[in-house]
N, C-alpha and C. Protein backbone atom coordinates (compact mmCIF):
# COMPACT_ATOMS: atom_id res chain seq x y z
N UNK A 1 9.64 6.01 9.38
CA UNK A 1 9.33 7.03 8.40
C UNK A 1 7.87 7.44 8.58
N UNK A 2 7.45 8.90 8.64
CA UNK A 2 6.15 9.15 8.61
C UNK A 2 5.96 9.78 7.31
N UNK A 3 4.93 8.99 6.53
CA UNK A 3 4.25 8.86 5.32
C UNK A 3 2.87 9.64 5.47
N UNK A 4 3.32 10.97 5.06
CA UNK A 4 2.08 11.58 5.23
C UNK A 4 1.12 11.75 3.82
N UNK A 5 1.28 11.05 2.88
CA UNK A 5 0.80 10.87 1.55
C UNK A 5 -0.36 10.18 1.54
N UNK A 6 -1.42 10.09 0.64
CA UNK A 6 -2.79 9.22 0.65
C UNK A 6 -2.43 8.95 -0.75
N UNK A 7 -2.78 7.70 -1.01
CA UNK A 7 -2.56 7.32 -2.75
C UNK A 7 -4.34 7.13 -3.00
N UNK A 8 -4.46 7.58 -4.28
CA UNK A 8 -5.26 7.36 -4.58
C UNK A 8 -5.82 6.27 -5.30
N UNK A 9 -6.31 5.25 -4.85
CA UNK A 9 -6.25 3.41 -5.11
C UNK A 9 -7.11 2.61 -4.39
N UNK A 10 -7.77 2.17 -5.44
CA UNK A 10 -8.58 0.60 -4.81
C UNK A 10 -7.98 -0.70 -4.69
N UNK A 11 -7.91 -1.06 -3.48
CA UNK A 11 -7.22 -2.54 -3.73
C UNK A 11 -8.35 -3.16 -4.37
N UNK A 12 -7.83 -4.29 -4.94
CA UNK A 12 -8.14 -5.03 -5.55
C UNK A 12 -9.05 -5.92 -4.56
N UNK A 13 -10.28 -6.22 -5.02
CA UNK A 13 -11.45 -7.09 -4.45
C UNK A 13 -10.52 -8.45 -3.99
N UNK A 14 -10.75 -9.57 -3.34
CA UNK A 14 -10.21 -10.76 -3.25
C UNK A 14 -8.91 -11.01 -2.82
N UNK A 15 -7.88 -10.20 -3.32
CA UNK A 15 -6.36 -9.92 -3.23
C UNK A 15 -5.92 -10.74 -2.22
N UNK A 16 -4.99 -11.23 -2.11
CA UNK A 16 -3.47 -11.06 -0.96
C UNK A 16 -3.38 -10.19 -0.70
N UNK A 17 -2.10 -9.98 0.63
CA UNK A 17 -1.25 -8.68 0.49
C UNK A 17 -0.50 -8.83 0.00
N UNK A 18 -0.16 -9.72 -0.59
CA UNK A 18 1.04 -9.69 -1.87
C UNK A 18 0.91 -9.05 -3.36
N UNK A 19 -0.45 -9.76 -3.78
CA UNK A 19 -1.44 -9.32 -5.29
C UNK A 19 -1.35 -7.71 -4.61
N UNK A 20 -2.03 -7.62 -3.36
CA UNK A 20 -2.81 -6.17 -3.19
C UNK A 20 -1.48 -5.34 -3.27
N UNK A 21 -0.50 -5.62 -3.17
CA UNK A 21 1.01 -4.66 -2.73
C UNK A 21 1.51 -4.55 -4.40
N UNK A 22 1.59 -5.57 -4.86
CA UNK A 22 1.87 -5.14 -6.51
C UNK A 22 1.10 -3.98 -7.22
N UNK A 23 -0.41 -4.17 -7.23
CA UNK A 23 -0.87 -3.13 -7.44
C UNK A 23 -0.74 -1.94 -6.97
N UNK A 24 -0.69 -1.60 -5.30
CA UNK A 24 -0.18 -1.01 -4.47
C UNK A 24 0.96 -0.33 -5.15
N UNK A 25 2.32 -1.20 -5.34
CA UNK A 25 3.66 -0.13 -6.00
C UNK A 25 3.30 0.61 -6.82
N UNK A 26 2.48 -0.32 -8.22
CA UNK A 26 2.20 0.78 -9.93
C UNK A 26 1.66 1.88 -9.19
N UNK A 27 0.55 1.91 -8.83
CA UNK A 27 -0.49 3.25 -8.14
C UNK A 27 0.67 4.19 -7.88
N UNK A 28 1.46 3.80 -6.86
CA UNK A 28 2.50 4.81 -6.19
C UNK A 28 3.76 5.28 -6.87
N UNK A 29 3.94 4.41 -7.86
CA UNK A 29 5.24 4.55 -8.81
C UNK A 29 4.14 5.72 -9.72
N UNK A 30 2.94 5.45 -10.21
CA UNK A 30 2.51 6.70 -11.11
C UNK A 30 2.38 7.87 -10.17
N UNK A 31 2.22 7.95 -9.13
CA UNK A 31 1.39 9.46 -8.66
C UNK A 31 2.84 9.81 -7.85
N UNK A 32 4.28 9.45 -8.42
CA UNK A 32 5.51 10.14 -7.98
C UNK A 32 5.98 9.80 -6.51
N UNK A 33 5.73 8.31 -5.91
CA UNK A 33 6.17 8.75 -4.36
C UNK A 33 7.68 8.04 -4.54
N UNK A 34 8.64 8.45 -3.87
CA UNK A 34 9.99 8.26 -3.81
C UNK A 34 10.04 6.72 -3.35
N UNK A 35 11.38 6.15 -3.79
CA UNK A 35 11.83 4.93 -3.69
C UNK A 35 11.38 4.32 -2.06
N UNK A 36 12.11 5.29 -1.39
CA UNK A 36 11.95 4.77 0.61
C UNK A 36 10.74 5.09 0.73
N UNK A 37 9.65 5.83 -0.26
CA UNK A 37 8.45 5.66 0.72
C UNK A 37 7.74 4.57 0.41
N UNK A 38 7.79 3.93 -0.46
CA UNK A 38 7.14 2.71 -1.30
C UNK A 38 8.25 1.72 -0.67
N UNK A 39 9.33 1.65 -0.55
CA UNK A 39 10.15 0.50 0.16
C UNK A 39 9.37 0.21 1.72
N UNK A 40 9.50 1.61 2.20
CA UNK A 40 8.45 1.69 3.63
C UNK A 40 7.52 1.00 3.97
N UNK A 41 6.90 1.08 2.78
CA UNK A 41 4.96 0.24 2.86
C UNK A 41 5.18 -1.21 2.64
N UNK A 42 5.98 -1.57 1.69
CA UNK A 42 6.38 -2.55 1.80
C UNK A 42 6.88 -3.62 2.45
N UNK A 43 7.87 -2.88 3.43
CA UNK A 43 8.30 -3.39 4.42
C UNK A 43 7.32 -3.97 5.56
N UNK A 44 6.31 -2.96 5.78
CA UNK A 44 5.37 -3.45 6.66
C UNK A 44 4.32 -4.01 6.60
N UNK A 45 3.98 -4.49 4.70
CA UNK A 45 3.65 -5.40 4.76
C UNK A 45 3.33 -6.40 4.67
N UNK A 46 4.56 -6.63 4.20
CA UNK A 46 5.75 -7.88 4.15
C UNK A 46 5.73 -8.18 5.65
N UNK A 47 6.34 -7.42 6.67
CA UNK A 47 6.26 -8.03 8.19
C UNK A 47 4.87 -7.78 8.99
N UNK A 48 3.55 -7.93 8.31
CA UNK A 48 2.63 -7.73 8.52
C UNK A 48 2.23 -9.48 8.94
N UNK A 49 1.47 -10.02 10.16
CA UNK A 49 1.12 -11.22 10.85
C UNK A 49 0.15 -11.67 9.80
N UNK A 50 -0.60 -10.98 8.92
CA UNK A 50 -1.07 -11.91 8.04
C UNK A 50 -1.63 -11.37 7.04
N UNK A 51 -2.38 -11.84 6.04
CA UNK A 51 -3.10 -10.94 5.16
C UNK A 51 -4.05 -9.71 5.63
N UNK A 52 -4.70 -9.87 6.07
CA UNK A 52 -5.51 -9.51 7.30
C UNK A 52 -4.61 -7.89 7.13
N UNK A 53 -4.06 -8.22 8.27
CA UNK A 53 -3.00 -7.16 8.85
C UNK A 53 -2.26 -6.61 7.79
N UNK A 54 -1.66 -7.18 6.46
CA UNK A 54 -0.94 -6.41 5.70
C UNK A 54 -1.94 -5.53 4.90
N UNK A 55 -3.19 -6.13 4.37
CA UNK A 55 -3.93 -5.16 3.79
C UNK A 55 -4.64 -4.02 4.62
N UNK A 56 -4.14 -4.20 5.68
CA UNK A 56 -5.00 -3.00 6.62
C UNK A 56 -3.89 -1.67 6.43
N UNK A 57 -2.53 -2.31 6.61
CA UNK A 57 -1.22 -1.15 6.50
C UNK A 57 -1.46 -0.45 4.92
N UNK A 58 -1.68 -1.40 4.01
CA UNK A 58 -2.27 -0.42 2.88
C UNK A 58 -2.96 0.20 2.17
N UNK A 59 -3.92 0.17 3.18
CA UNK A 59 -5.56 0.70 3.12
C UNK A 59 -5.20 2.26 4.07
N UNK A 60 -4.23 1.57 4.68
CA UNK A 60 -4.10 3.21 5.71
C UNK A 60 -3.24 4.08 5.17
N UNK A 61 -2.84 3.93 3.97
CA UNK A 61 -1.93 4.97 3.18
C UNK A 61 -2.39 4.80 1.54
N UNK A 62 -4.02 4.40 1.89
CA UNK A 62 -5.39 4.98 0.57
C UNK A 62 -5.94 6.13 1.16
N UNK A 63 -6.36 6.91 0.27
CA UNK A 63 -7.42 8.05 0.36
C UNK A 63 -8.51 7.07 -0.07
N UNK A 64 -10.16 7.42 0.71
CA UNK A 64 -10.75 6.89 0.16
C UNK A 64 -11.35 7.57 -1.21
N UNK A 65 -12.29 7.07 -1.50
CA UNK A 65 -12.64 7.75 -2.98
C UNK A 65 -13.84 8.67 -2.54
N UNK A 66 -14.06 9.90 -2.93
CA UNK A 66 -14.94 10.48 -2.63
C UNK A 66 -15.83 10.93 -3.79
């Protein structure tokens, strides 16, 4: 799936990618993104090699704050 959306969201300082992905859904459940695109992000990073790596997949589908 190509996710051409930017959410507008700070992860959370300290986080997991687990903590960081919970917050991650609310953000995306308020600003309207559909079920498969939030299942999407999830998915990858959930099969993400580590924290590391999963918070990078959801940093890349943040806008930063300007």
């Amino acid at each position: 799936m190509n996710i051409r959306k930017q959410l507008t969201w700070t992860p959370p300082a300290g986080a997991n990618r687990f903590s960081a992905l919970d917050s991650f859904v609310r953000a995306a459940e308020d600003e309207d993104w559909t079920e498969a695109e939030i299942q999407f992000v999830i998915d990858e990073v959930v099969e993400a090699r580590d924290d590391a790596a999963g918070l990078a997949v959801l940093v890349s589908f943040t806008q930063p704050w300007r």
